[in-house]
N, C-alpha and C. Protein backbone atom coordinates (compact mmCIF):
# COMPACT_ATOMS: atom_id res chain seq x y z
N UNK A 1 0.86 -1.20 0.00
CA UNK A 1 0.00 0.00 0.00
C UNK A 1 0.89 1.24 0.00
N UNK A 2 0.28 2.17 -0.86
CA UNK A 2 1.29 3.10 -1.33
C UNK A 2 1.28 4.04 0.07
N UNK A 3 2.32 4.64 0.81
CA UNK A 3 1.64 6.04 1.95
C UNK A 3 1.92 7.56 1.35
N UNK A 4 0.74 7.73 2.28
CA UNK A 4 0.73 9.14 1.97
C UNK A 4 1.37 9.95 2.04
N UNK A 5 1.70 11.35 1.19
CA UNK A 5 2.89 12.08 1.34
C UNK A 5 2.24 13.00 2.40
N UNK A 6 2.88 13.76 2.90
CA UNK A 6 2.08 14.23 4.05
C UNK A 6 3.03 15.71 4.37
N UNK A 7 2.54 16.81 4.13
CA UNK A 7 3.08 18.39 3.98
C UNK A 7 3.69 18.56 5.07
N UNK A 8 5.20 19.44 4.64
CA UNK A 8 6.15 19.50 6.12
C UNK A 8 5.15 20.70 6.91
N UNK A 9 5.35 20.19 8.11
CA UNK A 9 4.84 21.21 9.21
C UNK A 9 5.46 22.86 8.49
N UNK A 10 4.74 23.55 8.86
CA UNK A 10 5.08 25.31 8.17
C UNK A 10 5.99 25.47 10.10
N UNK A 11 6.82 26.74 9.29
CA UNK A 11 8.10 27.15 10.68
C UNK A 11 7.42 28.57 10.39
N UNK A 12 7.24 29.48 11.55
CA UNK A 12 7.62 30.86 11.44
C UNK A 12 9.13 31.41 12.43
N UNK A 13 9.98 31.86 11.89
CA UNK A 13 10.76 32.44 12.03
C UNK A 13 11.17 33.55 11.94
N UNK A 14 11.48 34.31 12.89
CA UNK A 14 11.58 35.76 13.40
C UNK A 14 12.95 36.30 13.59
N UNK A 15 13.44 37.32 12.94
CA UNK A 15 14.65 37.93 13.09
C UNK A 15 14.75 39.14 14.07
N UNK A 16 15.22 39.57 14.93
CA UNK A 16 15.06 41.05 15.67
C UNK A 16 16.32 41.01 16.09
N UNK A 17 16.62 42.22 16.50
CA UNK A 17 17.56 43.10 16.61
C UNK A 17 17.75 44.72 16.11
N UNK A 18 18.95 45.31 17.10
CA UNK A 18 18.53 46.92 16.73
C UNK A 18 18.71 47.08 15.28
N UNK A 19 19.09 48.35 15.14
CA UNK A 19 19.36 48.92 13.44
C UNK A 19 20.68 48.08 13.33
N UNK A 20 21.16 48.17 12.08
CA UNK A 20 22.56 47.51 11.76
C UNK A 20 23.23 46.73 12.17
N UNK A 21 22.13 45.54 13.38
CA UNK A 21 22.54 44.11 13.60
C UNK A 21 22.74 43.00 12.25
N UNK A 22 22.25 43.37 11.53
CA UNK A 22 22.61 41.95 10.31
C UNK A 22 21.41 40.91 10.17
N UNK A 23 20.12 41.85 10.38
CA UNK A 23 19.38 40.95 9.62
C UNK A 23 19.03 40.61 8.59
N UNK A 24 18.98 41.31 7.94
CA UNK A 24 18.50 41.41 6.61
C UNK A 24 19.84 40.03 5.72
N UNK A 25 21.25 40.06 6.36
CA UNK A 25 22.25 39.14 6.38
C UNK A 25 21.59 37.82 6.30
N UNK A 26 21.71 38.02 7.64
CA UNK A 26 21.19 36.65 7.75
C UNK A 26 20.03 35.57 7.84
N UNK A 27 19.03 36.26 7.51
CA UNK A 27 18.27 36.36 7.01
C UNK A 27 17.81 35.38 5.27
N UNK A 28 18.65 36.27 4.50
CA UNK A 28 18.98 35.51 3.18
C UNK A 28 19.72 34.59 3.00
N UNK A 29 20.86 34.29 4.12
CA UNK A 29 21.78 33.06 4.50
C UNK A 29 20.77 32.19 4.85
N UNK A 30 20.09 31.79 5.66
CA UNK A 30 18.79 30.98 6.19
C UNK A 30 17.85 30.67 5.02
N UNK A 31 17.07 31.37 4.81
CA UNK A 31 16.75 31.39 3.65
C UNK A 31 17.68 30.05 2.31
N UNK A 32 18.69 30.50 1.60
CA UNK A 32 19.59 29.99 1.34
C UNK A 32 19.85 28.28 1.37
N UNK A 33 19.85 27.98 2.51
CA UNK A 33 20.43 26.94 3.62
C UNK A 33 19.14 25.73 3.18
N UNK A 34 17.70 26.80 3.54
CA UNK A 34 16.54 26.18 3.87
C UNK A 34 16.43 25.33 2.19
N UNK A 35 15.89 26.74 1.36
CA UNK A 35 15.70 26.39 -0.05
C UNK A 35 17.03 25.21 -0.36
N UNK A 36 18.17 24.71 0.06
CA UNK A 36 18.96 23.46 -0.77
C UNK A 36 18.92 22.32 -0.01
N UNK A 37 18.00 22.42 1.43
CA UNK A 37 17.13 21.37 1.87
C UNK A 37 15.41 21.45 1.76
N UNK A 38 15.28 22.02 0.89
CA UNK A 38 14.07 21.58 -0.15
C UNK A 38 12.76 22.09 0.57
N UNK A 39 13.08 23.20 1.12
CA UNK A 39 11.78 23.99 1.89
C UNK A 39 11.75 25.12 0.86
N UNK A 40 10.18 25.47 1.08
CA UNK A 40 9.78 26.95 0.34
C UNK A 40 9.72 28.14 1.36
N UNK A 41 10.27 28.93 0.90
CA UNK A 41 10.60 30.06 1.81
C UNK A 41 9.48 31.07 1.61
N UNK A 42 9.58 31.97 2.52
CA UNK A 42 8.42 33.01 2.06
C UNK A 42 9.05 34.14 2.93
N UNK A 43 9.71 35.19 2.75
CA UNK A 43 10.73 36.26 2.87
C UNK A 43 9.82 37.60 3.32
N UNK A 44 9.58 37.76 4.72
CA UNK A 44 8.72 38.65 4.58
C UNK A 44 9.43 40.04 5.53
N UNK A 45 8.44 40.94 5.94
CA UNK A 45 8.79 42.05 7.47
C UNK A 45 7.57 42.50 7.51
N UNK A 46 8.04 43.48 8.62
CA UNK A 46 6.91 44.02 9.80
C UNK A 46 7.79 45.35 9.59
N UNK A 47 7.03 46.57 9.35
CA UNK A 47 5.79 47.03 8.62
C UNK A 47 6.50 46.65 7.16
N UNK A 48 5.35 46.13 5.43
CA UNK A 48 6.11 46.23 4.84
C UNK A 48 5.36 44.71 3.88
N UNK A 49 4.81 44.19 4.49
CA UNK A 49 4.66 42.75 3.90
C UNK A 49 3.73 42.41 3.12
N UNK A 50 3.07 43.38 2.51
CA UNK A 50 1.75 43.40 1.86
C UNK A 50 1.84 44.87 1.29
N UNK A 51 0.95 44.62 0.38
CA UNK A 51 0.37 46.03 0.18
C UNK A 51 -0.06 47.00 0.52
N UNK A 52 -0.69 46.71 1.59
CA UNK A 52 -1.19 47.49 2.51
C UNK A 52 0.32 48.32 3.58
N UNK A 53 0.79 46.57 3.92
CA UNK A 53 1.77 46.87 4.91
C UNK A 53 2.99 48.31 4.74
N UNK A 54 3.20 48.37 2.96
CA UNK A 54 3.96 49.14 2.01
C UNK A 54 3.37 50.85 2.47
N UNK A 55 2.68 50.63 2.23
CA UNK A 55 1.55 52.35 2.57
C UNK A 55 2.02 52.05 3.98
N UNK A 56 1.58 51.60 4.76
CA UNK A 56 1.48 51.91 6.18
C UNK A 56 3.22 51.97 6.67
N UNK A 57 4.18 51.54 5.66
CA UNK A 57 5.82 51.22 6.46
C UNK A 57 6.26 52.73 5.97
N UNK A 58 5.32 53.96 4.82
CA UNK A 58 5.83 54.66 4.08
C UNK A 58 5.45 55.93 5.70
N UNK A 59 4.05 55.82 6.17
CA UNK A 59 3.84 56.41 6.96
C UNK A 59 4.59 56.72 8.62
N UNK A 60 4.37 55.09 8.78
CA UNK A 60 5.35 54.57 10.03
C UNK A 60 7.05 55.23 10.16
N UNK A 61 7.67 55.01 9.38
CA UNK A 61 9.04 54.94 9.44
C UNK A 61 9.56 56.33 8.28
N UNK A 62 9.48 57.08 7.43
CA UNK A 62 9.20 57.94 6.58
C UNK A 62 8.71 59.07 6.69
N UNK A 63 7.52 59.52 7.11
CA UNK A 63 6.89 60.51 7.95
C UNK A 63 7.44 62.02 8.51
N UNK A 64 7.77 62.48 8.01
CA UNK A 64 8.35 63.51 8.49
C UNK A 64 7.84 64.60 10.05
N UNK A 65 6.65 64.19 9.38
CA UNK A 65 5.58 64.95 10.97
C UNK A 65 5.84 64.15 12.33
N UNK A 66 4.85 64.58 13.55
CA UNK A 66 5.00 63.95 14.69
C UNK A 66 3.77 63.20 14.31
N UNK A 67 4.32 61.89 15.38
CA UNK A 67 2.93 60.73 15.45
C UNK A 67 3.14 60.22 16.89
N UNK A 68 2.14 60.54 17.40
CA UNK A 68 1.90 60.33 18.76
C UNK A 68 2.12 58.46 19.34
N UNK A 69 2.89 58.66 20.00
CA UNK A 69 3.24 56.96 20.36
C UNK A 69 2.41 56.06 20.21
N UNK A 70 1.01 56.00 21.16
CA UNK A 70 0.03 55.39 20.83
C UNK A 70 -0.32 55.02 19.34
N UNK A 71 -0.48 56.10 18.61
CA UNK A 71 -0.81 55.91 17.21
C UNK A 71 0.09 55.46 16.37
N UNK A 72 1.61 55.77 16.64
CA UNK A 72 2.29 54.39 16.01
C UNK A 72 2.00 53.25 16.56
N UNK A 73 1.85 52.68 17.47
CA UNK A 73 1.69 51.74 18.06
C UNK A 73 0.82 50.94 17.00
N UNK A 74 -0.43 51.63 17.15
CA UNK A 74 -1.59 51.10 16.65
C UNK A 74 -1.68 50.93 14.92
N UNK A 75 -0.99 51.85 14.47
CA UNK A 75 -0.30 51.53 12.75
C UNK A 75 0.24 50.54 12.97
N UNK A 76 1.17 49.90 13.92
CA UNK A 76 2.21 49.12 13.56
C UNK A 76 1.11 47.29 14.05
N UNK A 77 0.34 47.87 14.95
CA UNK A 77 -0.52 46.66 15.10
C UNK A 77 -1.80 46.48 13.97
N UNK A 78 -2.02 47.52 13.36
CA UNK A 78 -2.73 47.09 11.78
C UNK A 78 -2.54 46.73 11.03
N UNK A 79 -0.69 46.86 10.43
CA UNK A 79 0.01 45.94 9.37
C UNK A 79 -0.08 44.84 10.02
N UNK A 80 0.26 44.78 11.17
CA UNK A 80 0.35 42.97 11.62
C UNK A 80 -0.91 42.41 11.43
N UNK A 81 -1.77 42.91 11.64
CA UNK A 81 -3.30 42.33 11.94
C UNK A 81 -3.42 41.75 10.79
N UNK A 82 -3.19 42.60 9.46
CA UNK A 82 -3.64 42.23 8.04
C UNK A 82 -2.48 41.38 7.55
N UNK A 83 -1.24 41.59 7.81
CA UNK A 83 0.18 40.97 7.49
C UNK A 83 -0.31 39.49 7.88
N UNK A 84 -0.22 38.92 9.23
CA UNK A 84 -0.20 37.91 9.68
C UNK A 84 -2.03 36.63 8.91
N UNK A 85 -2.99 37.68 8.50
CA UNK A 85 -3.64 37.02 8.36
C UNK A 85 -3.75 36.80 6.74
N UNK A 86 -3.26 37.67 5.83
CA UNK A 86 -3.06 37.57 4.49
C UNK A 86 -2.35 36.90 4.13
N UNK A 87 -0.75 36.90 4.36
CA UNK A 87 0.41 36.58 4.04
C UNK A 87 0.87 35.35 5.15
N UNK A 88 1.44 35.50 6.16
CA UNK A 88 1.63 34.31 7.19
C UNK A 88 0.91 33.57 7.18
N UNK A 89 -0.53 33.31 7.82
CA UNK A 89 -0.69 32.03 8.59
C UNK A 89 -1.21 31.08 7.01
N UNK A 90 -1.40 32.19 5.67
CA UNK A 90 -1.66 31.01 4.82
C UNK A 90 -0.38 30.10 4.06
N UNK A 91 0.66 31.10 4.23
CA UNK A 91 1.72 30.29 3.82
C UNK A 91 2.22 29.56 5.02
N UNK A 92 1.87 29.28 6.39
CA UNK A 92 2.17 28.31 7.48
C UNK A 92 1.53 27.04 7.19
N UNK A 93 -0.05 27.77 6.26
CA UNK A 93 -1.04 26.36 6.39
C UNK A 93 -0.50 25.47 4.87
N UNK A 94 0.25 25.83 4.33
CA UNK A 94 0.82 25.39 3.09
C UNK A 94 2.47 24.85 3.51
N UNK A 95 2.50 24.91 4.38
CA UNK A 95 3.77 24.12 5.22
C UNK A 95 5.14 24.80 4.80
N UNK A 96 4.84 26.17 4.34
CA UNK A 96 6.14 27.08 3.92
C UNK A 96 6.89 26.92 5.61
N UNK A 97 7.77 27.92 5.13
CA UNK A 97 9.12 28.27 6.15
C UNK A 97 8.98 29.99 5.92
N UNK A 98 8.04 30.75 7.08
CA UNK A 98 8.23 32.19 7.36
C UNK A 98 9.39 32.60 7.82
N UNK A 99 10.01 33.50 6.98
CA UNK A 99 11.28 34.19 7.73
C UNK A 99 10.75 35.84 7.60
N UNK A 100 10.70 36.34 8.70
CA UNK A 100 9.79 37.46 9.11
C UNK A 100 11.11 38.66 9.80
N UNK A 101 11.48 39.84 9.00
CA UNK A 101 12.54 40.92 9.62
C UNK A 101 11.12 41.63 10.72
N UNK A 102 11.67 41.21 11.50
CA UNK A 102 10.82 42.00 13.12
C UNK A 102 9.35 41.43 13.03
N UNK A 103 9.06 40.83 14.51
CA UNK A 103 7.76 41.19 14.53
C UNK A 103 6.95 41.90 15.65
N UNK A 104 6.36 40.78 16.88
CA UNK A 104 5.83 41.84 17.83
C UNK A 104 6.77 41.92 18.79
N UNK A 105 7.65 41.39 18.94
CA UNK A 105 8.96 41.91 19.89
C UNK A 105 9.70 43.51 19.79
N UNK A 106 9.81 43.52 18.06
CA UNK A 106 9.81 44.67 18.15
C UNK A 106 9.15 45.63 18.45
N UNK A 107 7.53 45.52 18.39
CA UNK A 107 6.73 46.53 19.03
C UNK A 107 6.99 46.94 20.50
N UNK A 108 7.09 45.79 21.19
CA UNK A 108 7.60 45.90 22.91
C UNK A 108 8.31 46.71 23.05
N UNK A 109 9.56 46.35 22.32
CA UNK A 109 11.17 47.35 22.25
C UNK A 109 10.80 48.52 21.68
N UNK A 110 10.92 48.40 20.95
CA UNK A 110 10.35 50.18 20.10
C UNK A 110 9.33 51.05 20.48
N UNK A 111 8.00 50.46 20.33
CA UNK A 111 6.75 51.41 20.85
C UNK A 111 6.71 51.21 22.32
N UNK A 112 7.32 49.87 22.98
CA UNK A 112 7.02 49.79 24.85
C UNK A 112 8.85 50.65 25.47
N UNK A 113 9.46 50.31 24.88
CA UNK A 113 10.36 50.74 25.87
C UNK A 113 10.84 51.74 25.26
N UNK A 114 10.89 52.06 23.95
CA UNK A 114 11.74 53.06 23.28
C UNK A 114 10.75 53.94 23.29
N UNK A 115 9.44 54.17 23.20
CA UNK A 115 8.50 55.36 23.09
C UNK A 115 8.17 55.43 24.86
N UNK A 116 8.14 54.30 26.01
CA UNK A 116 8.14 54.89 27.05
C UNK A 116 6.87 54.79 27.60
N UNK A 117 6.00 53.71 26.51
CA UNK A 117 4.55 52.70 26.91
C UNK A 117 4.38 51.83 27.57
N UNK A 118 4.19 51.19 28.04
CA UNK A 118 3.26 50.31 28.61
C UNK A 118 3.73 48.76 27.61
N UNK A 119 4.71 47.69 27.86
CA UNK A 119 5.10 46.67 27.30
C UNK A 119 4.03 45.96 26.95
N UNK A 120 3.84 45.70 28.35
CA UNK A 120 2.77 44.66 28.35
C UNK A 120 1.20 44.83 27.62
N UNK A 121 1.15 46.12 27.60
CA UNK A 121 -0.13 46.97 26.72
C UNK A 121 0.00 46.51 25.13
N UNK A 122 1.29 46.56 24.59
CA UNK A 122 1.74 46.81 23.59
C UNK A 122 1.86 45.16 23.17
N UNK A 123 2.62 44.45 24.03
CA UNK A 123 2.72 42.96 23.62
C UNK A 123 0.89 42.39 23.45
N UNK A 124 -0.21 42.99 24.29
CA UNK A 124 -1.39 42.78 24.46
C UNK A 124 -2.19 43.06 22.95
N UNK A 125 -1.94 44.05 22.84
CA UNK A 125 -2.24 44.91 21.44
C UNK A 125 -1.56 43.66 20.24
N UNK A 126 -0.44 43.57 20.43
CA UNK A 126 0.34 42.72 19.11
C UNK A 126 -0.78 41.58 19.16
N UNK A 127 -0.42 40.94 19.83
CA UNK A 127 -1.44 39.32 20.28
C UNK A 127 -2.57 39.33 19.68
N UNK A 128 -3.54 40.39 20.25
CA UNK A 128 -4.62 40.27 19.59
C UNK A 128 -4.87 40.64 18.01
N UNK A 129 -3.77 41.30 17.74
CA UNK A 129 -3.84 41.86 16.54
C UNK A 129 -3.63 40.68 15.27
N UNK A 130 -2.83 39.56 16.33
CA UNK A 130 -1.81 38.57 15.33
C UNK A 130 -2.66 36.93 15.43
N UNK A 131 -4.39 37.56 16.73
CA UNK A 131 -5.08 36.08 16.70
C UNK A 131 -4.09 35.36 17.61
N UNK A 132 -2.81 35.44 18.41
CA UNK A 132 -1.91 34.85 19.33
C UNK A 132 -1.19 34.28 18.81
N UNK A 133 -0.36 34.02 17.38
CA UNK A 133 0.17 33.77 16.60
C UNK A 133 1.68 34.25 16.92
N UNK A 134 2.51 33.25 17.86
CA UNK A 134 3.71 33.41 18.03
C UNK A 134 4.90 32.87 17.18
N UNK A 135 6.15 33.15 17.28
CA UNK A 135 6.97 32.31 16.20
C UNK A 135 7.48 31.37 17.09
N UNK A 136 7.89 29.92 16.22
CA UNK A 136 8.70 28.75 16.41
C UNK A 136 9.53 28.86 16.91
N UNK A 137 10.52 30.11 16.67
CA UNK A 137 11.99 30.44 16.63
C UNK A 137 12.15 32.17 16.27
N UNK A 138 12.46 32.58 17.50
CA UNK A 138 12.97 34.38 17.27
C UNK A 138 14.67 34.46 17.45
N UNK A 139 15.04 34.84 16.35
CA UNK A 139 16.77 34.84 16.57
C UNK A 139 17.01 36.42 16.63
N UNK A 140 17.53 36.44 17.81
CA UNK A 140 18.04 38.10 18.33
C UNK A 140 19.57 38.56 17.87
N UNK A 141 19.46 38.92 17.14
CA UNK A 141 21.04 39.30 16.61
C UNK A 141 21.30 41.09 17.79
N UNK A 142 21.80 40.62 18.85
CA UNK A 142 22.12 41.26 19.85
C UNK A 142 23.26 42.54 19.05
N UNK A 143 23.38 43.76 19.68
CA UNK A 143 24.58 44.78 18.96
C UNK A 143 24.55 45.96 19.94
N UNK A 144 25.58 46.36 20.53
CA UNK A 144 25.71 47.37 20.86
C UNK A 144 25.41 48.97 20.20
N UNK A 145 24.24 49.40 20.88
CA UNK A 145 23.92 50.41 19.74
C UNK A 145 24.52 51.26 19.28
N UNK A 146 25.31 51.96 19.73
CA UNK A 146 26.08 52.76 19.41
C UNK A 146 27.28 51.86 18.24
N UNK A 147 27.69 50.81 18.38
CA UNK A 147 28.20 50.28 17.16
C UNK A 147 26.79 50.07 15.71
N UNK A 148 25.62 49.66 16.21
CA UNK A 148 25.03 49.78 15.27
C UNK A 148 24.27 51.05 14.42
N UNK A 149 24.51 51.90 15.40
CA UNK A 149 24.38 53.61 14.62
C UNK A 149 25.64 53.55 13.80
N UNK A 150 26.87 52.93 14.16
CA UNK A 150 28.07 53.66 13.03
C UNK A 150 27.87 52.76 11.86
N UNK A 151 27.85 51.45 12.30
CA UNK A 151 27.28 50.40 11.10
C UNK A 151 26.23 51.40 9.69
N UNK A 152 25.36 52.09 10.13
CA UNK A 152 24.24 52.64 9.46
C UNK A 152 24.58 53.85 9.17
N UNK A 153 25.38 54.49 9.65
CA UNK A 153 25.82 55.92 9.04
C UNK A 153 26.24 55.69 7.56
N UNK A 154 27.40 54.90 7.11
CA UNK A 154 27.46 54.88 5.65
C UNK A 154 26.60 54.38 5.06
N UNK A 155 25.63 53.89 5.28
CA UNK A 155 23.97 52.99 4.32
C UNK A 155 23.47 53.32 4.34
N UNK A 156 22.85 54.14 5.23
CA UNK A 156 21.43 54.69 4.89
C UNK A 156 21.39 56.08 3.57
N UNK A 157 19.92 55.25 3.30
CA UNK A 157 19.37 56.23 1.93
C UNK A 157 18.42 56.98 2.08
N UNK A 158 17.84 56.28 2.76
CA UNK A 158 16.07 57.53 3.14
C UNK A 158 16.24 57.78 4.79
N UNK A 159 15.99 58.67 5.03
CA UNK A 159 15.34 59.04 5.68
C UNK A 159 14.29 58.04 7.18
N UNK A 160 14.96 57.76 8.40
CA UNK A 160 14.18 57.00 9.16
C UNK A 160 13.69 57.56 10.21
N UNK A 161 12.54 57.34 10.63
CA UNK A 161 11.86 58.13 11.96
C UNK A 161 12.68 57.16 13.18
N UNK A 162 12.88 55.94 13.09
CA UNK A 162 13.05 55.31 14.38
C UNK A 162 14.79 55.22 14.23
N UNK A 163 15.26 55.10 13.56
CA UNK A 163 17.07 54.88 13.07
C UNK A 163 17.42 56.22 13.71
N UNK A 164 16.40 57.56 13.53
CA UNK A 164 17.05 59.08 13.85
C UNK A 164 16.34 59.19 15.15
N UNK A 165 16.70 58.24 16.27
CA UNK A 165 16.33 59.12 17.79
C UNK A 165 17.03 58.66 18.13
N UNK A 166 17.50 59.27 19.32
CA UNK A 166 18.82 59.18 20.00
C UNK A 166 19.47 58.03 20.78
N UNK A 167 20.44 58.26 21.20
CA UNK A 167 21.39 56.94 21.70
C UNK A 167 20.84 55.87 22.83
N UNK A 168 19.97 57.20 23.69
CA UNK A 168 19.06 56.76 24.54
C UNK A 168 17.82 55.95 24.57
N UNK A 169 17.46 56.23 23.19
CA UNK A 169 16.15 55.72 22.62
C UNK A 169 16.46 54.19 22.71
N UNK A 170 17.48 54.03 21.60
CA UNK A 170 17.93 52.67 21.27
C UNK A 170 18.85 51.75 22.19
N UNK A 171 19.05 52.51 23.67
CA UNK A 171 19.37 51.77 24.84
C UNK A 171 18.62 50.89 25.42
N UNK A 172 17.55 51.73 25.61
CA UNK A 172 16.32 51.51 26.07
C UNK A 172 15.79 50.19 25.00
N UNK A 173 15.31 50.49 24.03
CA UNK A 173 15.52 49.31 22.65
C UNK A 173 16.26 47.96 23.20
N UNK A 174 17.33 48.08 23.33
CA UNK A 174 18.04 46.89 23.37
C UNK A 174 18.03 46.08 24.98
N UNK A 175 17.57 47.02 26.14
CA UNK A 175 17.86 46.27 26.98
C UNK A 175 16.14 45.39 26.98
N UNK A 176 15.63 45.96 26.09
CA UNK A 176 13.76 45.63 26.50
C UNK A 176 14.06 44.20 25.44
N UNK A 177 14.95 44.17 24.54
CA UNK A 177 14.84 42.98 23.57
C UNK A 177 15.91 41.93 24.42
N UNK A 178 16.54 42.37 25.36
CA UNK A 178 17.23 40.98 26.16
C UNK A 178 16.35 40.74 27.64
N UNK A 179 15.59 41.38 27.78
CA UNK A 179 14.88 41.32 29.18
C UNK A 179 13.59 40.03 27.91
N UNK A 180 12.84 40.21 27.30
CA UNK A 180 12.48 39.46 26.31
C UNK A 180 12.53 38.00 26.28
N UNK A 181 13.94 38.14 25.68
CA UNK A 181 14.43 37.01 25.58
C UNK A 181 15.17 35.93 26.56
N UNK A 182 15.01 36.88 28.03
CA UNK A 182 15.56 36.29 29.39
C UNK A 182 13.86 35.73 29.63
N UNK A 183 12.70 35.89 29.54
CA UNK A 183 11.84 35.42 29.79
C UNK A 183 10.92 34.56 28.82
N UNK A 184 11.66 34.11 27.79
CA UNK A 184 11.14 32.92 26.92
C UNK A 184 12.21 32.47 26.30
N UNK A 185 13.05 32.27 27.48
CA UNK A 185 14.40 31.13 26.81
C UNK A 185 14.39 30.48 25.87
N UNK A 186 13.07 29.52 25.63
CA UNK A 186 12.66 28.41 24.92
C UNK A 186 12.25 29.07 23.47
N UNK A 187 12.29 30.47 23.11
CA UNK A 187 11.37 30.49 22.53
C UNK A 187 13.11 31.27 21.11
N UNK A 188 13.45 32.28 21.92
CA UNK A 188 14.44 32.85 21.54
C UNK A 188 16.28 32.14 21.26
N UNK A 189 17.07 32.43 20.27
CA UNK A 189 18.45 32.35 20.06
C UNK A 189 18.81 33.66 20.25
N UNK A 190 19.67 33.80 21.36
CA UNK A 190 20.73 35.38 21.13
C UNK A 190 21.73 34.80 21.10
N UNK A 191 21.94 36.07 19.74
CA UNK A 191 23.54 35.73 19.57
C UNK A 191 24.15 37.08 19.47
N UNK A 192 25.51 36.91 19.62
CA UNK A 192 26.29 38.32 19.29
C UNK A 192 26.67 38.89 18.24
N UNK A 193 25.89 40.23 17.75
CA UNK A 193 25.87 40.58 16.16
C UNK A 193 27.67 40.83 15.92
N UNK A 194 28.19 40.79 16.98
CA UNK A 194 29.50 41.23 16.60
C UNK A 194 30.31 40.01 16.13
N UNK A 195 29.75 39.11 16.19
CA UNK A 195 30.54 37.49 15.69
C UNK A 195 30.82 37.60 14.26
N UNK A 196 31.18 36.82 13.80
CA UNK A 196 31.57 36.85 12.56
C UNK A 196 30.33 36.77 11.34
N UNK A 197 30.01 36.68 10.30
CA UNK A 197 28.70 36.85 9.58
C UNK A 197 28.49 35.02 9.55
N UNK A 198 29.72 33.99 9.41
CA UNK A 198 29.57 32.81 9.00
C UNK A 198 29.37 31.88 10.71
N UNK A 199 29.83 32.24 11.85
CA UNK A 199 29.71 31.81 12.82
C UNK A 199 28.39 32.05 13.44
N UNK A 200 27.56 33.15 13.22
CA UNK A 200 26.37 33.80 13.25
C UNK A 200 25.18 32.38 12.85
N UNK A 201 25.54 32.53 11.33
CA UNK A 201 25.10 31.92 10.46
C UNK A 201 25.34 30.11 11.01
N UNK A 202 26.65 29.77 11.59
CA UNK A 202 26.44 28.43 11.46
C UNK A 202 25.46 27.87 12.87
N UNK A 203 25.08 29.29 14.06
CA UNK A 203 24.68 28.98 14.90
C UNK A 203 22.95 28.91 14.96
N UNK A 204 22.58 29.84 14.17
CA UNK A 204 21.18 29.55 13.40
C UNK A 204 20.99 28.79 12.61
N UNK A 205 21.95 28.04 11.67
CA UNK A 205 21.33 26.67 10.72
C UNK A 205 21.09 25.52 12.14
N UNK A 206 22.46 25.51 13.24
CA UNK A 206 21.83 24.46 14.26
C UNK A 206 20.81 24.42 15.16
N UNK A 207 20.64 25.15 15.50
CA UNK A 207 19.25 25.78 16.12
C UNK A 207 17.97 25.13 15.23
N UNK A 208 17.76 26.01 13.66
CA UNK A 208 17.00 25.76 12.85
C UNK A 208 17.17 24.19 12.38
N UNK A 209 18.01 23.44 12.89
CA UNK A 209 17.43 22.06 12.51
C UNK A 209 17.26 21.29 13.17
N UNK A 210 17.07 21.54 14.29
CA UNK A 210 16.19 21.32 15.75
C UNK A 210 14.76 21.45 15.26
N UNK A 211 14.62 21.93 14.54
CA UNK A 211 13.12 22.45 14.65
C UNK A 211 12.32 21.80 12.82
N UNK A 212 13.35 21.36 11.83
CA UNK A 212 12.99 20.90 10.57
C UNK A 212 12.49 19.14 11.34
């Protein structure tokens, strides 16, 4: 009797870290790795992942005016709302491999600790926004910010609302994304963005095949 082929379980996978940690790196390394062990990838971010998400990442991050914390907040929990239910959970139910640049962790860090909100408000807000839709695997590419402001001084092209606040901002940022990841051990990889790009890389393919 012939058996049935039977669809690989779908992964969501989450990249975070400050500005000019190396996601977007490693990221496409993973990616990479996945696709020549015979998974379909689906390459996405937060704000940014849809059409919608595109308008709303032009407003969010682009913007030249003031936008009151709350109300980023709540932009950034409407791309997800529509992101996660358009794009994610149907390519999860098709047994893809999500690789996602930021998701609601970054809201915590950014709109909870870097705007000076309410975490737990904000992680509350994500959740419901995302149906409770957590990832498999969040890999924190950890960086000292102030090395990752100099990282970004020669790259950047446009113009960023959250890249241009101060040293303090993105302190605050980084200690809210290891306090995070001290309270869902199981859930998170930190690693040190300052490692090498291939040692980085060989510590997320082992991780990630824990979980194939």
């Amino acid at each position: 009797m012939q058996q049935e082929q039977t669809t690989p379980r779908g992964l969501f996978i989450t990249l975070e870290g400050g500005d000019g940690s190396g996601k977007s790196t490693q990221s496409a390394l993973l990616a990479q790795w996945l696709e020549g062990r015979g998974r379909t990838i689906v390459p996405t971010r937060e704000p940014g992942g849809t059409d919608l998400g595109t308008e709303l990442r032009e407003i969010i991050l682009h913007r030249r005016g003031y936008i009151a914390p709350r109300a980023e907040a709540l932009l950034y929990a409407a791309d997800r709302a529509h992101h996660i239910a358009t794009k994610v959970r149907p390519a999860l139910e098709r047994g893809d491999v999500v690789l996602q640049d930021r998701y609601l962790d970054s809201s915590v860090a950014y709109q909870g600790a870097g705007r000076v909100l309410d975490g737990t408000e904000i992680r509350d807000l994500s959740l419901w926004a995302a149906e409770g839709l957590l990832p498999d695997l969040t890999i924190l590419l950890d960086l000292d910010e102030s090395i990752g402001r100099t990282r970004l001084d020669g790259a950047r092209t446009k113009y960023d609302r959250l890249e241009d606040e101060k040293q303090d901002f993105h302190a605050r940022v980084r200690a809210a994304y290891l306090e995070l990841a001290a309270a869902e051990p199981e859930r998170f990889l930190v690693l040190s963005a300052a490692d090498s790009i291939d040692t980085i890389a060989e510590r997320i393919r082992d991780r990630v095949s824990e979980l194939l």
